[in-house]
Protein backbone atom coordinates (compact mmCIF):
# COMPACT_ATOMS: atom_id res chain seq x y z
CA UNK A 1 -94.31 23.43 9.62
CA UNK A 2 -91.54 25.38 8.96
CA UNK A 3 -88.27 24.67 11.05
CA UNK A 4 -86.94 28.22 13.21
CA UNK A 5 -83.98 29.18 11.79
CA UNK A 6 -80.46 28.45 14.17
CA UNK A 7 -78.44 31.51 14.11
CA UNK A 8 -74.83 30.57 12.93
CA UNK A 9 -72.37 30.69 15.40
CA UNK A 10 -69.47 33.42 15.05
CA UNK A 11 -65.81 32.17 15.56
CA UNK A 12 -64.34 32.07 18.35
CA UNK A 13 -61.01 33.59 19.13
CA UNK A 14 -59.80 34.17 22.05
CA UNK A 15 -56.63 33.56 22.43
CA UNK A 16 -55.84 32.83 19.34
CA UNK A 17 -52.55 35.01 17.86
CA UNK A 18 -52.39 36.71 14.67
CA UNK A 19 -48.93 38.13 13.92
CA UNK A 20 -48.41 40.46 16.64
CA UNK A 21 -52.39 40.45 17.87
CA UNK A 22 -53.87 38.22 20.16
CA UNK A 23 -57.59 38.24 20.66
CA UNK A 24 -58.99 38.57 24.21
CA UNK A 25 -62.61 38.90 23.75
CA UNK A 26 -65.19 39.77 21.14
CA UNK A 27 -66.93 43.34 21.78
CA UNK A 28 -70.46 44.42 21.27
CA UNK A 29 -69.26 46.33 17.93
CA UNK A 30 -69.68 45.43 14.53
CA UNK A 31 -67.50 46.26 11.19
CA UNK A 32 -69.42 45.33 7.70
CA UNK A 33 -71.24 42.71 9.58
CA UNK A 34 -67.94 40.88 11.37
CA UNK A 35 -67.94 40.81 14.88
CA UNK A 36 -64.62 43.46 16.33
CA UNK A 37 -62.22 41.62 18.60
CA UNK A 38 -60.64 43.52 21.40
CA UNK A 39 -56.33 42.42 20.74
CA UNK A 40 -53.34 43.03 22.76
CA UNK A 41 -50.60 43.62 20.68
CA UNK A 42 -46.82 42.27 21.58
CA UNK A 43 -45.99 45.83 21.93
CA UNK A 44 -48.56 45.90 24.99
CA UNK A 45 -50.53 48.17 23.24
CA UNK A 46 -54.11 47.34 22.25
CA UNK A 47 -56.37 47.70 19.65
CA UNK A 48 -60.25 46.47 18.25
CA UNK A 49 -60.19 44.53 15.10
CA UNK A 50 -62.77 42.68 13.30
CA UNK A 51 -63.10 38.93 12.44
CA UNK A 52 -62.30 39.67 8.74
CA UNK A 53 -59.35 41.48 9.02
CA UNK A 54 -57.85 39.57 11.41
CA UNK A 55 -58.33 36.18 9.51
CA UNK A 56 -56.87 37.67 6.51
CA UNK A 57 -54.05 39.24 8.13
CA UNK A 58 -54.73 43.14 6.90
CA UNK A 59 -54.11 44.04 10.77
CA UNK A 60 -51.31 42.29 12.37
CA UNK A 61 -49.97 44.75 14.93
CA UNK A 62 -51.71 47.84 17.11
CA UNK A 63 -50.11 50.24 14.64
CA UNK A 64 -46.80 49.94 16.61
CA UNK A 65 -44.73 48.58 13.31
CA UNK A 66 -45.88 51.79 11.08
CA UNK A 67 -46.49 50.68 6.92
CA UNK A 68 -43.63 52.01 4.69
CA UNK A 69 -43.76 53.57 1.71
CA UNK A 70 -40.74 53.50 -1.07
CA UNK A 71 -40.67 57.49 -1.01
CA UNK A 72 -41.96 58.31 2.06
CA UNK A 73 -40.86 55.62 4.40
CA UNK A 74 -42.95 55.32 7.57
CA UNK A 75 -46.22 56.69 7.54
CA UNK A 76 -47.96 55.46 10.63
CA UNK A 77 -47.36 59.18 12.61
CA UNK A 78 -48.75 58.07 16.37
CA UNK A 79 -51.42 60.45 17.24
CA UNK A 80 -52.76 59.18 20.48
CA UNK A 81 -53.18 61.60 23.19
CA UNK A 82 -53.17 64.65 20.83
CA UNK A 83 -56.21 67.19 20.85
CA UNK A 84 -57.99 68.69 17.98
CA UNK A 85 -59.99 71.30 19.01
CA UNK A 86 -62.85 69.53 20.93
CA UNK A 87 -61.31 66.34 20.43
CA UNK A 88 -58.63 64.02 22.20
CA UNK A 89 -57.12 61.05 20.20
CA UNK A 90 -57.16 58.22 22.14
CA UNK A 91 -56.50 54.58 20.20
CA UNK A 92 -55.41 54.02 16.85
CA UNK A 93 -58.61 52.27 14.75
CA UNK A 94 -58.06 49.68 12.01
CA UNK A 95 -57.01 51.04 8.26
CA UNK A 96 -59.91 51.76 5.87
CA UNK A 97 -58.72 52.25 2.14
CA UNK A 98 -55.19 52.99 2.46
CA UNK A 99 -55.45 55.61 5.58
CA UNK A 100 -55.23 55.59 9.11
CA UNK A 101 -57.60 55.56 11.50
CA UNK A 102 -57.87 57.04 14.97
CA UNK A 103 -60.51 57.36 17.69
CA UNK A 104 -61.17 60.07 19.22
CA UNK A 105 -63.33 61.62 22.49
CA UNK A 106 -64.92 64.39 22.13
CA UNK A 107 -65.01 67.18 24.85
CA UNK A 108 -69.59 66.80 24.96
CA UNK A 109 -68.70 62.84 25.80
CA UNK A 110 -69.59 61.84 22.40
CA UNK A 111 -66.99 60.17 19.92
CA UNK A 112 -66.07 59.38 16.40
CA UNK A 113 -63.25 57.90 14.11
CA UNK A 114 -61.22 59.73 12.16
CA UNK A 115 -58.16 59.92 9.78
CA UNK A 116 -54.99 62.17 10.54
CA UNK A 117 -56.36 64.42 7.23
CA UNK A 118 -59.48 64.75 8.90
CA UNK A 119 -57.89 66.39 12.30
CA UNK A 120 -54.70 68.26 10.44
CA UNK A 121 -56.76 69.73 7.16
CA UNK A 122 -60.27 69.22 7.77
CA UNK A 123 -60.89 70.61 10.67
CA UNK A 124 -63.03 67.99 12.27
CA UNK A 125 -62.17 68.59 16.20
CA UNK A 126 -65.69 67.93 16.73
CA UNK A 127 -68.06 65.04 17.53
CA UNK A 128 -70.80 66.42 15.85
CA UNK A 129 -72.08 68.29 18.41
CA UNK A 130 -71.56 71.61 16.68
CA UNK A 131 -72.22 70.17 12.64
CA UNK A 132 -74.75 72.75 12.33
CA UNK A 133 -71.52 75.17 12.51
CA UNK A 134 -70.26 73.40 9.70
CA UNK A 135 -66.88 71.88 9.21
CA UNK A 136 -64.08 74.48 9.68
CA UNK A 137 -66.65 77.29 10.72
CA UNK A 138 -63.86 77.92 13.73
CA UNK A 139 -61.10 78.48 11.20
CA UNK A 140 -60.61 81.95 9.98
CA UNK A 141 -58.56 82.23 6.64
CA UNK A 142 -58.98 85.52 5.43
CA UNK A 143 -55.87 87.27 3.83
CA UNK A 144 -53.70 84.08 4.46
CA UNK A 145 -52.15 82.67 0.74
CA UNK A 146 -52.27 79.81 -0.79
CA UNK A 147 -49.87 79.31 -3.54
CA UNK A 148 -50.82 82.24 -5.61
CA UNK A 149 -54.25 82.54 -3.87
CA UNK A 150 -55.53 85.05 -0.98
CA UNK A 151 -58.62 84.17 0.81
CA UNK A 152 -61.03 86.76 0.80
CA UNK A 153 -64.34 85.88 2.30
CA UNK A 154 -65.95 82.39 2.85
CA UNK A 155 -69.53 81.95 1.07
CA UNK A 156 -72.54 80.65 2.83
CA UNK A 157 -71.64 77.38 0.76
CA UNK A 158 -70.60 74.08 1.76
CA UNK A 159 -69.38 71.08 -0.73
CA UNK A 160 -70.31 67.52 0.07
CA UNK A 161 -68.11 67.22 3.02
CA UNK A 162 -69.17 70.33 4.77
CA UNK A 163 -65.94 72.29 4.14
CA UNK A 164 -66.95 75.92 3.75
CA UNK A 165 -65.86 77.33 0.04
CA UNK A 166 -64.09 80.74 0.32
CA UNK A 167 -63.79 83.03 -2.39
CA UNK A 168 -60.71 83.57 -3.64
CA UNK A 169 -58.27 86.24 -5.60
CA UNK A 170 -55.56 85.02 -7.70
CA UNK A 171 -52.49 86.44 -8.58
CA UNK A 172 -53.13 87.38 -11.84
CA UNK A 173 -56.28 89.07 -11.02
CA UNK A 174 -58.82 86.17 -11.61
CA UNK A 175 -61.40 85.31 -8.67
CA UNK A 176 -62.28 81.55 -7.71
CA UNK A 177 -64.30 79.54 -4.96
CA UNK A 178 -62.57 77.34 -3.49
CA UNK A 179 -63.09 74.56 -0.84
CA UNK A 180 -61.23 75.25 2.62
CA UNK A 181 -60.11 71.69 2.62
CA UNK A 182 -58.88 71.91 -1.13
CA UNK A 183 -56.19 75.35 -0.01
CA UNK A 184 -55.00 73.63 3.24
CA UNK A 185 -54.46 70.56 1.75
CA UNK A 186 -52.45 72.53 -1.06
CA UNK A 187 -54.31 70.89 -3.83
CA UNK A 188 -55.90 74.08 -5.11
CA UNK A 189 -52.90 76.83 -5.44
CA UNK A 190 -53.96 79.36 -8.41
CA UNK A 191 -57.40 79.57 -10.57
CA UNK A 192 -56.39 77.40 -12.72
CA UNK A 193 -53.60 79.66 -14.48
CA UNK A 194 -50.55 77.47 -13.56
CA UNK A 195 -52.08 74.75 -14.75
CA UNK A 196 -52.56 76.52 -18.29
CA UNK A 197 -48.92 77.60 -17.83
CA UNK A 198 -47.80 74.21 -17.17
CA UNK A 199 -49.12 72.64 -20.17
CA UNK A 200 -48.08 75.19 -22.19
CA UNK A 201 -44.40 74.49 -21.65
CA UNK A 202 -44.98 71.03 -21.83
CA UNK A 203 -46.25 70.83 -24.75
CA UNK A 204 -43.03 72.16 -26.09
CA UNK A 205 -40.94 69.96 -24.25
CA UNK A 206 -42.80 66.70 -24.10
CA UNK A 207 -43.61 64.21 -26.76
CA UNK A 208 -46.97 62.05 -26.91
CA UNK A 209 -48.12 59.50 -29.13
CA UNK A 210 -51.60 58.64 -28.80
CA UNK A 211 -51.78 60.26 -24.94
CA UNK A 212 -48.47 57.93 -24.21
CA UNK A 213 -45.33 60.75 -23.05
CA UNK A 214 -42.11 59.44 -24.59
CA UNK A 215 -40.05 60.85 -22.14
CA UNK A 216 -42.16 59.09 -18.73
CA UNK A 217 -41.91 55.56 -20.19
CA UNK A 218 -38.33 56.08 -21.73
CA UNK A 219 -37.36 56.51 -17.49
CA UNK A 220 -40.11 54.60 -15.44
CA UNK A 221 -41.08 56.12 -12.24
CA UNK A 222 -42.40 54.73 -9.05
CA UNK A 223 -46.05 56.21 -7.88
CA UNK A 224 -46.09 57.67 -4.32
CA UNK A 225 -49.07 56.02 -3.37
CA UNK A 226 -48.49 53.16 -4.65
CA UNK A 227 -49.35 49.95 -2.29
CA UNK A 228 -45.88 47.95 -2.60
CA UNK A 229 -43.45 50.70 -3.72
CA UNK A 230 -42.98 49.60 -6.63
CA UNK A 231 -44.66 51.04 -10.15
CA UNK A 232 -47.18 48.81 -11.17
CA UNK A 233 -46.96 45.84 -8.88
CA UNK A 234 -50.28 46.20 -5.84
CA UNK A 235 -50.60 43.93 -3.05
CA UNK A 236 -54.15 42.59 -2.28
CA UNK A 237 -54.80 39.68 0.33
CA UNK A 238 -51.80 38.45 0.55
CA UNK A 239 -50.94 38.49 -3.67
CA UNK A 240 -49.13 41.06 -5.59
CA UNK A 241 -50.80 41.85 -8.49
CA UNK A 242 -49.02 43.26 -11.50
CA UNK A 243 -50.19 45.26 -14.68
CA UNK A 244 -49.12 47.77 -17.04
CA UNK A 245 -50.60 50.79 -18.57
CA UNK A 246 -49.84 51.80 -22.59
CA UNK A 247 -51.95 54.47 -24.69
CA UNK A 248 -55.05 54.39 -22.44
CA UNK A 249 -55.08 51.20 -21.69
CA UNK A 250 -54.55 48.71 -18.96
CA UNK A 251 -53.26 45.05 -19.50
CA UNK A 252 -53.26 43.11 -15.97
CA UNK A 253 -49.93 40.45 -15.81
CA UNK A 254 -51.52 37.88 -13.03
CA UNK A 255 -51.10 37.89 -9.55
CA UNK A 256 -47.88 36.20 -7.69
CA UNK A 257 -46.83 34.55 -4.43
CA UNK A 258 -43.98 37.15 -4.05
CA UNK A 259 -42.74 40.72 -4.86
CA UNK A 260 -39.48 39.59 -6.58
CA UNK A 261 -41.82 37.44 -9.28
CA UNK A 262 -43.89 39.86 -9.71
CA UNK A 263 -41.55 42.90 -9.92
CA UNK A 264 -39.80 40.49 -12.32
CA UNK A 265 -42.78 40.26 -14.59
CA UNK A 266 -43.21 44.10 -14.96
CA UNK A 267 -39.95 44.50 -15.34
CA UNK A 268 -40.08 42.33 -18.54
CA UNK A 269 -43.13 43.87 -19.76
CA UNK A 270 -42.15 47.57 -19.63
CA UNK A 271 -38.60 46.13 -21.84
CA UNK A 272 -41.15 44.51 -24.56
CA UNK A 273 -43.66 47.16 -24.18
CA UNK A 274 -42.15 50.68 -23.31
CA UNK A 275 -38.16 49.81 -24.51
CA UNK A 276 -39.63 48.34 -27.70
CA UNK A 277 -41.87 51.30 -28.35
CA UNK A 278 -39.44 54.32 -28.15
CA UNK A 279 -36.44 52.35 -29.90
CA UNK A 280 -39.52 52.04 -32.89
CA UNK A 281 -40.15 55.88 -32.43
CA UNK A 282 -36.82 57.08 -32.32
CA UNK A 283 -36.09 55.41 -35.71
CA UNK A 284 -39.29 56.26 -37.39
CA UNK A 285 -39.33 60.41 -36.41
CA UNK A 286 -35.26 60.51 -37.60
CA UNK A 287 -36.51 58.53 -40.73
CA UNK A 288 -39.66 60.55 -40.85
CA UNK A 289 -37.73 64.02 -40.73
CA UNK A 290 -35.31 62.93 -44.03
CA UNK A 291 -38.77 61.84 -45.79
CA UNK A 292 -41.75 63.06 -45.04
CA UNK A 293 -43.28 61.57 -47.47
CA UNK A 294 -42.50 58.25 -46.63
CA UNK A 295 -44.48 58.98 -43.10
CA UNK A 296 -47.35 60.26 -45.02
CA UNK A 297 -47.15 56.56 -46.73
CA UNK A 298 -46.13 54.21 -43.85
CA UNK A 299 -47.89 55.39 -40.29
CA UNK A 300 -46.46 54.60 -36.98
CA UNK A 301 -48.33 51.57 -35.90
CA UNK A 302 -47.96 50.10 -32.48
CA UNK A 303 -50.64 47.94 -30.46
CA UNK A 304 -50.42 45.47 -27.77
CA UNK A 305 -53.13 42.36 -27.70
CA UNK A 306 -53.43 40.01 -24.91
CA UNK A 307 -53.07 36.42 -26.86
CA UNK A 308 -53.20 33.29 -24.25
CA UNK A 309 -52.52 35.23 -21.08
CA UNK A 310 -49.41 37.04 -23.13
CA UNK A 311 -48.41 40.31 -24.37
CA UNK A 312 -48.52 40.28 -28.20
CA UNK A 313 -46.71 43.57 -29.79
CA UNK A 314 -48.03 44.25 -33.63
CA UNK A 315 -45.92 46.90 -34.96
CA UNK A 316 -44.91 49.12 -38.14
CA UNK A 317 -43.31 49.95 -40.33
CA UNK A 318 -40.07 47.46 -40.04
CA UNK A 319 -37.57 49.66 -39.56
């Protein structure tokens, strides 16, 4: 006869403190199968957390010491007690993929969790209750501009989200549907005119070999979203993480205890990678310019091979 299965036991802990949390009791709420701890933070503020997070220390603090960013600085804006439309922000939730998260009553007695960019741009100041209006069916945007857009009329479309697309006139004359999410947000500002524009002048100005622009990895520059401020270093469960990108490609440089080692590494990558490259470049186009026909004989050849765990540069001609 078979044996019943014994349901295993979740973890207790109560009391137990994780950096500036300290658990007081489990609640009836789940997150990807962990049990969600109700914390009080040293701050005195509180806030639910699951078993997960809290063991691996991705929540340490109510959302009282706000992440910080390299070009943004803080970026933890404290929404509780705002409203948005039907909705009142009442605790901040834990962080899912990079954003904050808040919860949020809704003016029916319902509920739901949210990001800031949801409530600012979205236009979700609902529950629910009213999703057969559709998101941002209370916000009017006709005549208002965008970049070098004017809203004219929304469509009875939607896109994925439920953001209503509006039909748009651009500047110079073209029409375009656009997402109401996509023109607050500002990520949609023309009908795709600039972007022509853009290109245009940089292809005059700009240099690429093989999709790789001279003039970015001559002067390095920092991504704004990236996780530990610095370009090409990430941090993931308690590592940083470091690779480097060249012609397309991606070549990861291990993971490290600390930021300094692994800021270090990149640092000494980009000299043998991206230094290495445009000194080789530089020589070869003044070379090339004198003799043509020695380019035509003698290609620009640059790779990089992984070889043991190390960055292996094969490169010509010898110049």
């Amino acid at each position: 006869m078979e044996e019943p299965r014994v349901r295993k036991k979740y973890f207790n802990l109560t009391g137990k403190k994780f950096g500036h949390l300290t658990a007081l009791h489990r609640t009836q709420e789940r997150e990807d199968r962990y049990w969600r701890w109700e914390c009080k933070c040293d701050c005195g503020g509180s806030i639910n957390v699951s078993t997960k997070k809290l063991q691996r220390g991705t929540i340490t603090n109510c959302g009282c010491i706000p992440k910080t960013t390299k070009r943004n600085g803080s970026i933890a804006e404290d929404l509780t007690g705002q409203r948005f439309g039907k909705l009142t922000v009442i605790r901040r939730e834990p962080s899912k993929n990079g954003r904050v998260r808040w919860y949020c009553t809704c003016d029916c007695g319902g509920s739901r969790i949210a990001t800031a960019h949801n409530l600012k741009v979205d236009g979700m100041w609902n529950c629910g209750c009213e999703s057969n209006k559709g998101v941002n069916s209370n916000v009017d945007l006709s005549g208002q501009r965008y970049g070098r857009l004017t809203a004219l009329f929304p469509t009875e479309d939607r896109d994925k989200k439920g953001s209503i697309i509006w039909r748009c006139r651009c500047d110079c004359g073209e029409e375009r549907d656009v997402t109401a999410d996509a023109l607050r947000s500002g990520n949609t500002t023309s009908c795709g005119c600039r972007k022509k524009e853009v290109q245009s002048v940089i292809g005059d100005t700009l240099n690429f070999v093989d999709g790789t622009c001279i003039e970015w990895i001559r002067k390095p520059r920092d991504r704004s979203d990236n996780t530990s401020g610095f370009r090409g270093v990430s941090f993931s469960c308690g590592r940083y993480r470091t690779t480097i990108g060249f012609k397309g490609k991606r070549y990861n440089l291990g993971t490290y205890e600390t930021f300094d080692e692994a800021k270090r590494v990149r640092v000494e990558a980009e000299k043998l990678v991206f230094t290495d490259f445009v000194t080789l470049w530089e020589k070869y186009t003044e070379k090339a310019a004198i003799d043509p026909s020695w380019a035509e004989e003698n290609p620009l050849v640059f790779e990089v091979y992984k070889r043991n765990g190390e960055l292996v540069i094969a490169a010509s001609p010898k110049l």
